[in-house]
C-alpha atoms as a PDB file:
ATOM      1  CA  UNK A   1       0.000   0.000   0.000  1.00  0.00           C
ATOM      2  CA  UNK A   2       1.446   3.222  -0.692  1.00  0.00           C
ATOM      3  CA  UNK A   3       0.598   7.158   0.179  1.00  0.00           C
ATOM      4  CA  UNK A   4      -2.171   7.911  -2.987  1.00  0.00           C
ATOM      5  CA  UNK A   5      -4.217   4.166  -1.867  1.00  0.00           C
ATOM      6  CA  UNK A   6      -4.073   4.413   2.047  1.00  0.00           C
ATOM      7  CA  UNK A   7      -5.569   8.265   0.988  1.00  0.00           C
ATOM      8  CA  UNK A   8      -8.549   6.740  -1.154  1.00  0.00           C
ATOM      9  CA  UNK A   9      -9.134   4.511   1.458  1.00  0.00           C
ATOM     10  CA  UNK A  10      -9.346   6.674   4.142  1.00  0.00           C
ATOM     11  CA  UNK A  11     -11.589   9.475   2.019  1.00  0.00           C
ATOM     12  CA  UNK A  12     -13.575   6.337   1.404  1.00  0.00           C
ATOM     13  CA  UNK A  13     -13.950   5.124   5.084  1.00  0.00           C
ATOM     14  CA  UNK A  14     -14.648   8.171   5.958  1.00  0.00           C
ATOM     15  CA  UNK A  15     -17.858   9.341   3.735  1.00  0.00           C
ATOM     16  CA  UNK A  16     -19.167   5.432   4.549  1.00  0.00           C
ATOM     17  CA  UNK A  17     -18.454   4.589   8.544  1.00  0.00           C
ATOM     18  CA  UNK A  18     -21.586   6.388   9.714  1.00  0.00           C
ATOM     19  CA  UNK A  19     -23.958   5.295   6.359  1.00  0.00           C
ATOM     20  CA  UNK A  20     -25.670   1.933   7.092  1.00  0.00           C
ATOM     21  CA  UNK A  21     -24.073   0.655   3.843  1.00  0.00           C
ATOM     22  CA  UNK A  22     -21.069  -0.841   5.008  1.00  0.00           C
ATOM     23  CA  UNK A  23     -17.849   0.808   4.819  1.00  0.00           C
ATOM     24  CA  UNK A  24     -16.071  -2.562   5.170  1.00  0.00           C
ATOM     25  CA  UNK A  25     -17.731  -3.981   1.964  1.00  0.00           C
ATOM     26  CA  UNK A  26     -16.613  -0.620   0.491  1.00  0.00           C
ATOM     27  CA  UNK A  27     -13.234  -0.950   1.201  1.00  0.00           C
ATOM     28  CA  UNK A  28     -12.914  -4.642   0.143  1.00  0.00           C
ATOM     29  CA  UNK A  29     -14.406  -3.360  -3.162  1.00  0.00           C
ATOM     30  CA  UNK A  30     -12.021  -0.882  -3.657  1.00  0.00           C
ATOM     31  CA  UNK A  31      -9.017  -2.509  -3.026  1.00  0.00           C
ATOM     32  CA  UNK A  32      -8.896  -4.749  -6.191  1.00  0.00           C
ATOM     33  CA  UNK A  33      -9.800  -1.901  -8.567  1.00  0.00           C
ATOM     34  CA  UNK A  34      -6.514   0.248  -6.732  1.00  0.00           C
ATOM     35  CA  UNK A  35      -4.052  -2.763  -7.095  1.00  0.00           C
ATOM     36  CA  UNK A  36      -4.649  -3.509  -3.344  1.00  0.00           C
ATOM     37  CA  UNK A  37      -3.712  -6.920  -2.069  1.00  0.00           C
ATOM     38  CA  UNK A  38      -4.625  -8.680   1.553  1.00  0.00           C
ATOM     39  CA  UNK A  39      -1.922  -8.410   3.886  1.00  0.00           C
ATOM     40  CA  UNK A  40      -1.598  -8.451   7.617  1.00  0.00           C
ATOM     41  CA  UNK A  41      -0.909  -4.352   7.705  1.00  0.00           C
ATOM     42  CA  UNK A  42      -3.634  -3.524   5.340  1.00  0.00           C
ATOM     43  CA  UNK A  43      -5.954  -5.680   7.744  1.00  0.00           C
ATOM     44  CA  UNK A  44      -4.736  -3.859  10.202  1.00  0.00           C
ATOM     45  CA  UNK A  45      -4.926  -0.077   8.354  1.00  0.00           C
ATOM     46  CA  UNK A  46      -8.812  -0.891   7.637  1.00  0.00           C
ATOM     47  CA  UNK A  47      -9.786  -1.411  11.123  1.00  0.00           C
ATOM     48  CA  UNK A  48      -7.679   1.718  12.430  1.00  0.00           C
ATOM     49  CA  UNK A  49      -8.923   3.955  10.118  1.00  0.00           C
ATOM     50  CA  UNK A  50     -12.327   3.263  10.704  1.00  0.00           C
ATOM     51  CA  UNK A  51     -11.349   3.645  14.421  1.00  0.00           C
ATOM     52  CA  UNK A  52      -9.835   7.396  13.487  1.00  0.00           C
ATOM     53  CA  UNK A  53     -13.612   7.825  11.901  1.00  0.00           C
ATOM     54  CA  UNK A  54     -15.060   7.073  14.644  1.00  0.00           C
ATOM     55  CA  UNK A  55     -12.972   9.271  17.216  1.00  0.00           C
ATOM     56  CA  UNK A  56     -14.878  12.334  15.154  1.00  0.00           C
ATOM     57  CA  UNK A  57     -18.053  11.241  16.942  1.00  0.00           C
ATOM     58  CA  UNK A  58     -16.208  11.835  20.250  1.00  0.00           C
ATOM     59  CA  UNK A  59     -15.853  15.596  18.574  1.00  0.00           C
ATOM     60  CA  UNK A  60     -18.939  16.204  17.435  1.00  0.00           C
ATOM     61  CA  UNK A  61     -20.647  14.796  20.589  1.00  0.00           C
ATOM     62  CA  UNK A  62     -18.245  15.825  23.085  1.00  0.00           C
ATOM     63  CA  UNK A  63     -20.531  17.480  25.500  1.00  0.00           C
ATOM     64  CA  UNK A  64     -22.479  14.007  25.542  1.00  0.00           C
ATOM     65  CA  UNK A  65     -19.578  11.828  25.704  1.00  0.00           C
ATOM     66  CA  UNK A  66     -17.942  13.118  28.237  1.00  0.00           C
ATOM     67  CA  UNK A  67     -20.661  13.992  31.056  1.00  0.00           C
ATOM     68  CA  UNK A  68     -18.742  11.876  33.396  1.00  0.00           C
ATOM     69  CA  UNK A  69     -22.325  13.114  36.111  1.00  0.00           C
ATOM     70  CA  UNK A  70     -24.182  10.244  34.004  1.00  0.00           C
ATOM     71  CA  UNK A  71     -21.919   7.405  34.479  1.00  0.00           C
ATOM     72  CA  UNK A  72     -25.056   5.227  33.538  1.00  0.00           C
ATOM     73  CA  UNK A  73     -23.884   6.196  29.954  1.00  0.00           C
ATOM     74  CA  UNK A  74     -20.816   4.576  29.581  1.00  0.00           C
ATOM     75  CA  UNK A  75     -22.111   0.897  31.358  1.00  0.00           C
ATOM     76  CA  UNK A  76     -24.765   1.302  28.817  1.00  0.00           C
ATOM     77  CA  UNK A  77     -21.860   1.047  26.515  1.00  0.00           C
ATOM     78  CA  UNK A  78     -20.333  -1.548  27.790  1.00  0.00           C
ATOM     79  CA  UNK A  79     -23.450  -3.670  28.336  1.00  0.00           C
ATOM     80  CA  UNK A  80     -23.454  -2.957  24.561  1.00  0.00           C
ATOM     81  CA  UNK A  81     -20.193  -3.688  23.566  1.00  0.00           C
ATOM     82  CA  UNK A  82     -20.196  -7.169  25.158  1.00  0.00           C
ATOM     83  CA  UNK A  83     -21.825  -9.369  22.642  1.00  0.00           C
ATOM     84  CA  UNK A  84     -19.833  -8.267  19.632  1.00  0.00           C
ATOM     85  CA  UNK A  85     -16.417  -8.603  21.841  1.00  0.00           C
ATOM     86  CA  UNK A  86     -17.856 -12.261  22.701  1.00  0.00           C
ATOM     87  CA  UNK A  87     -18.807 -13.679  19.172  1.00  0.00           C
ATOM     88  CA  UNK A  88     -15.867 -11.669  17.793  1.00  0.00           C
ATOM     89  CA  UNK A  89     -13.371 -13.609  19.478  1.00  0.00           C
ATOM     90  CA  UNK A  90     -15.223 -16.809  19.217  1.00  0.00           C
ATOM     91  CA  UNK A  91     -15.884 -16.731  15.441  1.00  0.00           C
ATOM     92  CA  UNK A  92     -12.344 -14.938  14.066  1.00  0.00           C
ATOM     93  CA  UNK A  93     -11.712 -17.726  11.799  1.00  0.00           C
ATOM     94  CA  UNK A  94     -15.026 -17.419  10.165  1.00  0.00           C
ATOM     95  CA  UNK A  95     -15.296 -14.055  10.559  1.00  0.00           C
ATOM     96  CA  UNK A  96     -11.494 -13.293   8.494  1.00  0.00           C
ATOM     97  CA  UNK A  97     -12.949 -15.826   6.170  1.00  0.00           C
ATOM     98  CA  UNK A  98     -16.229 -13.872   5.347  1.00  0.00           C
ATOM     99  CA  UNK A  99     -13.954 -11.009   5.204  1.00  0.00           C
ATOM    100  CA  UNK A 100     -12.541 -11.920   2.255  1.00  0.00           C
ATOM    101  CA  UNK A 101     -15.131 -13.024   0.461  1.00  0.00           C
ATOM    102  CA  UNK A 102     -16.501 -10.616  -2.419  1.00  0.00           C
ATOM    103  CA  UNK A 103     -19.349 -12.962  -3.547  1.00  0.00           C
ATOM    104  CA  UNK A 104     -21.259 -13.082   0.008  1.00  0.00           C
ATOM    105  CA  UNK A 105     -20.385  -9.978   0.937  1.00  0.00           C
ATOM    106  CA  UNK A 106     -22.186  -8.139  -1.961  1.00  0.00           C
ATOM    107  CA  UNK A 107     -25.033 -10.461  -1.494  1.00  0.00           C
ATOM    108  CA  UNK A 108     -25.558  -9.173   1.905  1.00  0.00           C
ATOM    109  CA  UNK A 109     -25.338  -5.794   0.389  1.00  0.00           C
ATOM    110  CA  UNK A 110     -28.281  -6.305  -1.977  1.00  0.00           C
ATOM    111  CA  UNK A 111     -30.236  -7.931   0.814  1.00  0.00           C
ATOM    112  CA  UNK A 112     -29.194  -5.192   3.482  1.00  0.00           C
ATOM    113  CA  UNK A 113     -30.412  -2.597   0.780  1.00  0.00           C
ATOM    114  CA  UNK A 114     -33.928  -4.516   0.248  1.00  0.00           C
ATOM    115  CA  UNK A 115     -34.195  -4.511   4.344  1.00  0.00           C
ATOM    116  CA  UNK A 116     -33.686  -0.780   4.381  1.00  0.00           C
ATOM    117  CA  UNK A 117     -36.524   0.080   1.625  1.00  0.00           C
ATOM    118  CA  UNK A 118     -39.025  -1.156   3.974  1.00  0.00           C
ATOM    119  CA  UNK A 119     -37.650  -0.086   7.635  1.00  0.00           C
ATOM    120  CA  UNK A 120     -39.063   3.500   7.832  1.00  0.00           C
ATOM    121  CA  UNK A 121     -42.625   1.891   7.004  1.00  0.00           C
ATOM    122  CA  UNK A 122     -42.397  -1.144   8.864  1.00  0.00           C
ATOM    123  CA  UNK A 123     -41.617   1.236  11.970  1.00  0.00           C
ATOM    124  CA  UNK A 124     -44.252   3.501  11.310  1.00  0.00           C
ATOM    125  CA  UNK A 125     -46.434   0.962  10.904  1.00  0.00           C
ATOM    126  CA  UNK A 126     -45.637  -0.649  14.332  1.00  0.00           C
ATOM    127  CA  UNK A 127     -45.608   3.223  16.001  1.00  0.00           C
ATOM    128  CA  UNK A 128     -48.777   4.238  14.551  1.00  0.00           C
ATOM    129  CA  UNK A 129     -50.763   0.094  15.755  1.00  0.00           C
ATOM    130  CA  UNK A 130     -49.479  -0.018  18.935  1.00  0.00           C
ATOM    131  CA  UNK A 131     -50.411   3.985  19.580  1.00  0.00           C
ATOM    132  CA  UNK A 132     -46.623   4.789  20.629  1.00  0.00           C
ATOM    133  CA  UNK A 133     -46.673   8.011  18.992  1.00  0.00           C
ATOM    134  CA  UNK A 134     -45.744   9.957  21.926  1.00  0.00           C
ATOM    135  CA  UNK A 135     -43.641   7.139  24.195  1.00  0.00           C
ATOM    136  CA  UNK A 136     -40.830   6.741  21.454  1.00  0.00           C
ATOM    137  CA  UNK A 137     -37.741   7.770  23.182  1.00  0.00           C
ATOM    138  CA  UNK A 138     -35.745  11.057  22.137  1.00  0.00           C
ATOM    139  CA  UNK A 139     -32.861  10.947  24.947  1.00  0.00           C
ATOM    140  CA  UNK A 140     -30.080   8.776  25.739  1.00  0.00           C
ATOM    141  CA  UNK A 141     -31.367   8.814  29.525  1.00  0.00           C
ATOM    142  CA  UNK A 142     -34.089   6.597  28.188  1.00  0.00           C
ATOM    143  CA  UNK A 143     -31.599   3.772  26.371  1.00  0.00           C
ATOM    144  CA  UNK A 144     -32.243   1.165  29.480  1.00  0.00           C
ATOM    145  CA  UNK A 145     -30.024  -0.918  30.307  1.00  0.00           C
ATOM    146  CA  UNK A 146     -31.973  -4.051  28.589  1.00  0.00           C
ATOM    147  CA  UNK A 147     -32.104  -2.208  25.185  1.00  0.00           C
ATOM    148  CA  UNK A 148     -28.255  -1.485  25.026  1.00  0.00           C
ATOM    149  CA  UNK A 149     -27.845  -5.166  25.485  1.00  0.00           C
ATOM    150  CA  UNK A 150     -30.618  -6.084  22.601  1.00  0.00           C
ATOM    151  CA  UNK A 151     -28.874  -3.058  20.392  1.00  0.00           C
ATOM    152  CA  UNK A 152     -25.438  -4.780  21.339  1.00  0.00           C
ATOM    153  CA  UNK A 153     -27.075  -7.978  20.383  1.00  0.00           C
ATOM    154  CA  UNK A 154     -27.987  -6.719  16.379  1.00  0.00           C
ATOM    155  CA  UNK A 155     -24.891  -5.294  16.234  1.00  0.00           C
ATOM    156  CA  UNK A 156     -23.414  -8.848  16.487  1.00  0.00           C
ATOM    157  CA  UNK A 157     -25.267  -9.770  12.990  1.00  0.00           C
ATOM    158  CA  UNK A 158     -22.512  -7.106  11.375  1.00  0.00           C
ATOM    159  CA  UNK A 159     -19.955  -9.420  12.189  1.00  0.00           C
ATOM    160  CA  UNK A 160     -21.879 -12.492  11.459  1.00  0.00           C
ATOM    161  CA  UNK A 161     -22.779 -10.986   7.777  1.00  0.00           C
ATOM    162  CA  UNK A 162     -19.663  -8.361   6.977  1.00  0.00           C
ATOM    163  CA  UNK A 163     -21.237  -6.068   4.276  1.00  0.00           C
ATOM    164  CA  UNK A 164     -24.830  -5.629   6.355  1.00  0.00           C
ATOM    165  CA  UNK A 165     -23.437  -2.473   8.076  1.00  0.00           C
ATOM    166  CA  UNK A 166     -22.678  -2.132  11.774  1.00  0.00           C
ATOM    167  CA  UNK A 167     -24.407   1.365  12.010  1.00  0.00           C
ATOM    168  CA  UNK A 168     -27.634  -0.396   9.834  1.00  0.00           C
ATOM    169  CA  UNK A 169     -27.801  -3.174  12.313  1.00  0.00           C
ATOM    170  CA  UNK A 170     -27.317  -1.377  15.503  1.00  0.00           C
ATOM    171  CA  UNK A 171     -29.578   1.488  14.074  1.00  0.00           C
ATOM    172  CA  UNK A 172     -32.354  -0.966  13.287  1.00  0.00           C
ATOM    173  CA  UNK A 173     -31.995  -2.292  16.677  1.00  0.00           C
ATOM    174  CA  UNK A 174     -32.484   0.966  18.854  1.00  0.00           C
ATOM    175  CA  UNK A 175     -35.768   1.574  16.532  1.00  0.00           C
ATOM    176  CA  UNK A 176     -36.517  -2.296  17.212  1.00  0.00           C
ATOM    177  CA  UNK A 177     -36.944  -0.476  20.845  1.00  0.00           C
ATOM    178  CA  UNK A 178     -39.093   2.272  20.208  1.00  0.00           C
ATOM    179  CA  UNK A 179     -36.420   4.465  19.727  1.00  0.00           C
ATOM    180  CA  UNK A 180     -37.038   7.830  17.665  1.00  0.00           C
ATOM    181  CA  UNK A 181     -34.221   7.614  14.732  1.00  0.00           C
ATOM    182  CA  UNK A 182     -32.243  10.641  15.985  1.00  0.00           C
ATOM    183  CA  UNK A 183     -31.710   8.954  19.337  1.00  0.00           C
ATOM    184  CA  UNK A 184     -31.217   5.438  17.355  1.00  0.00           C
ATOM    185  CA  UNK A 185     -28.726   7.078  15.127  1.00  0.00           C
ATOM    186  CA  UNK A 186     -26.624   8.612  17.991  1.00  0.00           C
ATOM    187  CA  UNK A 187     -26.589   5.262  20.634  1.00  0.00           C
ATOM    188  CA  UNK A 188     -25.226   4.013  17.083  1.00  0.00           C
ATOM    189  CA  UNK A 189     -22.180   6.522  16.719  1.00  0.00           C
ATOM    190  CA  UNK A 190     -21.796   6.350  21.029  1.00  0.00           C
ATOM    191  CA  UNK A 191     -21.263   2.151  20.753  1.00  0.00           C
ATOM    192  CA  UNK A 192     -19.169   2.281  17.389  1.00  0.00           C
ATOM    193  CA  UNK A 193     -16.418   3.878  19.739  1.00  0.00           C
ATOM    194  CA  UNK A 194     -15.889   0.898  22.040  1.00  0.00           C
ATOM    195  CA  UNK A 195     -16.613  -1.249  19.507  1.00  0.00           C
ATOM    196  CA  UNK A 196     -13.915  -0.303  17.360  1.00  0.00           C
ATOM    197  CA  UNK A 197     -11.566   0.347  20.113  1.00  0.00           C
ATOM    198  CA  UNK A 198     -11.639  -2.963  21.087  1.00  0.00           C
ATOM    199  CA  UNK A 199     -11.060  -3.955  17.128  1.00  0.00           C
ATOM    200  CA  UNK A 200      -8.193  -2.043  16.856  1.00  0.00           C
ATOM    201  CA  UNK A 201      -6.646  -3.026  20.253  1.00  0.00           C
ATOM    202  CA  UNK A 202      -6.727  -6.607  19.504  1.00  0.00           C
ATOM    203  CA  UNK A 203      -5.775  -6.959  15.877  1.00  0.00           C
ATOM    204  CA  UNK A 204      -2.820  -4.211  16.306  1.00  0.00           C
ATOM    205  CA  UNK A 205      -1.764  -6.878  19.659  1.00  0.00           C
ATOM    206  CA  UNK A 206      -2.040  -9.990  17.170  1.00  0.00           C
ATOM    207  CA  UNK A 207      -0.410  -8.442  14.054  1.00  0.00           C
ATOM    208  CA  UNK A 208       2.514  -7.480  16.643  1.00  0.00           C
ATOM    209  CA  UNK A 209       2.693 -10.784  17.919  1.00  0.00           C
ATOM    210  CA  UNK A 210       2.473 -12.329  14.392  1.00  0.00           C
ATOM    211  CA  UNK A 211       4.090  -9.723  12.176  1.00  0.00           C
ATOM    212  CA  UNK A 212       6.269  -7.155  13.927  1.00  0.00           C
ATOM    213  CA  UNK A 213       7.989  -5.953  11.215  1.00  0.00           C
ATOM    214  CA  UNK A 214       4.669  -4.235  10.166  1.00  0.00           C
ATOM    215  CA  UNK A 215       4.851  -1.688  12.770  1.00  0.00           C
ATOM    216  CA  UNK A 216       8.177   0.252  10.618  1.00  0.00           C
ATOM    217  CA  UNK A 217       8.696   3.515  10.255  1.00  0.00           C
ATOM    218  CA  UNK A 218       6.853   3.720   6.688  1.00  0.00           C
ATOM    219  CA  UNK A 219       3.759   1.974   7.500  1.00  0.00           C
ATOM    220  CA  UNK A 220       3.167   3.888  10.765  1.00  0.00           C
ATOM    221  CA  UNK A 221       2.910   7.188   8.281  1.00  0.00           C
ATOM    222  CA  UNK A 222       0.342   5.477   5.963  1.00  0.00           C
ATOM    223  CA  UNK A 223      -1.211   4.718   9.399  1.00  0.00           C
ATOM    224  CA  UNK A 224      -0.937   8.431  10.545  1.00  0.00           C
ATOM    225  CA  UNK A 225      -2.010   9.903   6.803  1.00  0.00           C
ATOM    226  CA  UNK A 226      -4.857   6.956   6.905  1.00  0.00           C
ATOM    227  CA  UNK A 227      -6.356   7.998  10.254  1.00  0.00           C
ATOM    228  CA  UNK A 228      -5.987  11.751   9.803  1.00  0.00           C
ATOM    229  CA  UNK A 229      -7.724  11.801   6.609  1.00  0.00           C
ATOM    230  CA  UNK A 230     -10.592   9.547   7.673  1.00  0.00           C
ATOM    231  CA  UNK A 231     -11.207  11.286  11.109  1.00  0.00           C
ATOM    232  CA  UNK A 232     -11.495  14.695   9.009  1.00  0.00           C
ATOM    233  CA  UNK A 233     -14.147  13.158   6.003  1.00  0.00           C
ATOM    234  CA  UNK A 234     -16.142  11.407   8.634  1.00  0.00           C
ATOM    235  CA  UNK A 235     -16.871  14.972  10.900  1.00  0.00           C
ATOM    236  CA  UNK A 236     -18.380  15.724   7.614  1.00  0.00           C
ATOM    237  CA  UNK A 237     -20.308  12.648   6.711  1.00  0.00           C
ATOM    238  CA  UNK A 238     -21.693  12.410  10.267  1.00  0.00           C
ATOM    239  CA  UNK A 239     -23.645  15.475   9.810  1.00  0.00           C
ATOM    240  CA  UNK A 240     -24.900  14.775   5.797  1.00  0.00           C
ATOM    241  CA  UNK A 241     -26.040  11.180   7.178  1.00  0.00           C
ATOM    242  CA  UNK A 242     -28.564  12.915   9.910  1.00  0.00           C
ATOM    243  CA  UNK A 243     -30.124  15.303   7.787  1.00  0.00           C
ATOM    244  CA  UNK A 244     -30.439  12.616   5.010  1.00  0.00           C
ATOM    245  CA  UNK A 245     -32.142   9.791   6.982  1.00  0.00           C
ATOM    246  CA  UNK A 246     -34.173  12.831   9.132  1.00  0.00           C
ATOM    247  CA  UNK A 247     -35.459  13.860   5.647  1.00  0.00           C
ATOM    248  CA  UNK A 248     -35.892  11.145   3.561  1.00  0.00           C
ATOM    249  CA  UNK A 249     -35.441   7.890   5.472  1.00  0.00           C
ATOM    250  CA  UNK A 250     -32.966   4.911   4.658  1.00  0.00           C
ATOM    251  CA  UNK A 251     -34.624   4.296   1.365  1.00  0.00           C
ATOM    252  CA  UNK A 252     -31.633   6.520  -0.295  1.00  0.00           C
ATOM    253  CA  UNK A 253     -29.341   4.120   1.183  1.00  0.00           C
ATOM    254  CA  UNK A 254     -31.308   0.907   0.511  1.00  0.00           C
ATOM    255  CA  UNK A 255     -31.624   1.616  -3.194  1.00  0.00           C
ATOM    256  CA  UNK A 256     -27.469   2.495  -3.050  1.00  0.00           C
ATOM    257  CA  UNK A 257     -26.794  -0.662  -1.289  1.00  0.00           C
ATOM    258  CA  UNK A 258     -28.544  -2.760  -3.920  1.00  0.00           C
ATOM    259  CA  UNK A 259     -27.292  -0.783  -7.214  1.00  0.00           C
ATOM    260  CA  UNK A 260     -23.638  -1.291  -5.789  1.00  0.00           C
ATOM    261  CA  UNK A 261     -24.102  -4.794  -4.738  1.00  0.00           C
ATOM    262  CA  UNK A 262     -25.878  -5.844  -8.037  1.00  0.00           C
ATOM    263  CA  UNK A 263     -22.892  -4.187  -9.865  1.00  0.00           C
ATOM    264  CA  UNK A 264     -19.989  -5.830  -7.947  1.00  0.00           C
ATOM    265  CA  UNK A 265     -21.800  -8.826  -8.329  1.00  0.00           C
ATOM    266  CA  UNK A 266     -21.967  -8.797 -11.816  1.00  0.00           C
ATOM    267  CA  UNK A 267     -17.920  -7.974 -12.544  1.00  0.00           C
ATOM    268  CA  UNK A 268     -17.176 -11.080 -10.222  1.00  0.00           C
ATOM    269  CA  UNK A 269     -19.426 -12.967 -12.605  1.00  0.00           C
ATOM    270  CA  UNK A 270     -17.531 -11.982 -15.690  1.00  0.00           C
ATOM    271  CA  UNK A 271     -14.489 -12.212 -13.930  1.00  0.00           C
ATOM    272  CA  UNK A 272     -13.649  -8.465 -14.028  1.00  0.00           C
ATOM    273  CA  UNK A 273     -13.216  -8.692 -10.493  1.00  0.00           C
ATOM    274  CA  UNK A 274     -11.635 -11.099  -8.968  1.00  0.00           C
END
């Protein structure tokens, strides 16, 4: 990997981390069509990144994040966090398997995209017959302690299915709770920290431990360039993804999801992609 591909990757981490349309799947995508191939740092440089994405949340929702007078918050988190750590480690074979396969992961995109046409109706829907109107939730103080574990607990079919979206799964799962989608969207952002701090923690430890010689003075640059660049698209993305779902719903992104997926599939069929 050199300078020009760790940049693309990072501008595209970046604009996709917070979308429910799977920034992983994106990056796998891309890297074939830049001349990337799978090794133990570029593993390594597509978890960190999306780590450095995530740290803008910590910016934008600073005042949240860090209201140490609710400590509530952050065991909410943790409750959260504790199924994905769980399977993770139990399923890393299969998991670094799935990873690298195009053909199920852009089936998962078509069917994640085919899910999202119909969520903003099927919630609706289940609002307006059970006469919820005015109980859905539209503060973190109401994220119980039982519905960060069953958010935690969707956010576990991300790893099960790479290229379904860890912000569409744990997004669907807060409105599976009679969440509003702005306080949804936000638990989202909140448990993608932990989430991916954890990520980062253990595959930097097992690439050490496997690959030292990774860690040189080159690749920790395309590291630095990698996170820098993805932190700084993300603060942007993060605010284009709320007014875009607050407007128009996740249609948008369903109809993305299965354009995309229906396209990679077809240049793996012919072989263009490989």
């Amino acid at each position: 990997m050199n300078t020009f591909q760790s940049i693309i990757i990072a501008i595209i981490e970046g604009i996709t981390e917070f979308l429910p349309v799977s920034s992983t799947a994106h990056m796998k995508f891309a890297n074939p069509f830049l001349g990337i191939t799978s090794t133990p740092f570029v593993d390594l440089f597509e978890i960190v990144i999306q780590l450095a994405a995530i740290a803008s949340v910590v910016v934008i929702y600073r005042k949240k994040f860090f209201d140490f007078k609710h400590y509530s918050f952050y065991i909410k988190l943790v409750i959260a966090v504790i199924p994905a750590l769980i399977f993770g480690a139990v399923l890393k074979k299969y998991i670094d398997a799935a990873l690298g396969n195009l053909w199920s992961i852009a089936i998962v995109m078509v069917a994640g995209g085919v899910l999202l046409l119909f969520i903003d109706k099927f919630f609706e829907k289940a609002a307006a017959s059970k006469s919820q109107a005015s109980d859905q939730s539209s503060d973190q103080e109401d994220v119980t302690y039982k519905k960060s574990f069953i958010i935690g607990c969707f956010q576990v079919l991300s790893i099960l299915f790479p290229g379904l979206s860890r912000s569409a799964a744990t997004i669907i799962g807060g409105m599976s709770q009679h969440l509003n989608k702005k306080t949804a969207l936000e638990f989202s952002f909140f448990l993608a920290v932990p989430t991916m701090l954890a990520a980062s923690a253990k595959s930097s430890l097992d690439v050490y431990k496997t690959n030292p010689e990774v860690f040189d003075k080159e690749n920790l640059l395309l590291l630095l360039i990698g996170a820098v660049v993805a932190f700084v698209v993300a603060l942007l993305s993060v605010q284009f993804f709320m007014r875009i779902v607050q407007k128009h719903g996740f249609a948008p992104f369903g109809w993305y999801r299965i354009v995309l997926g229906l396209s990679i599939l077809g240049l793996l069929y012919t072989q263009y992609l490989s």
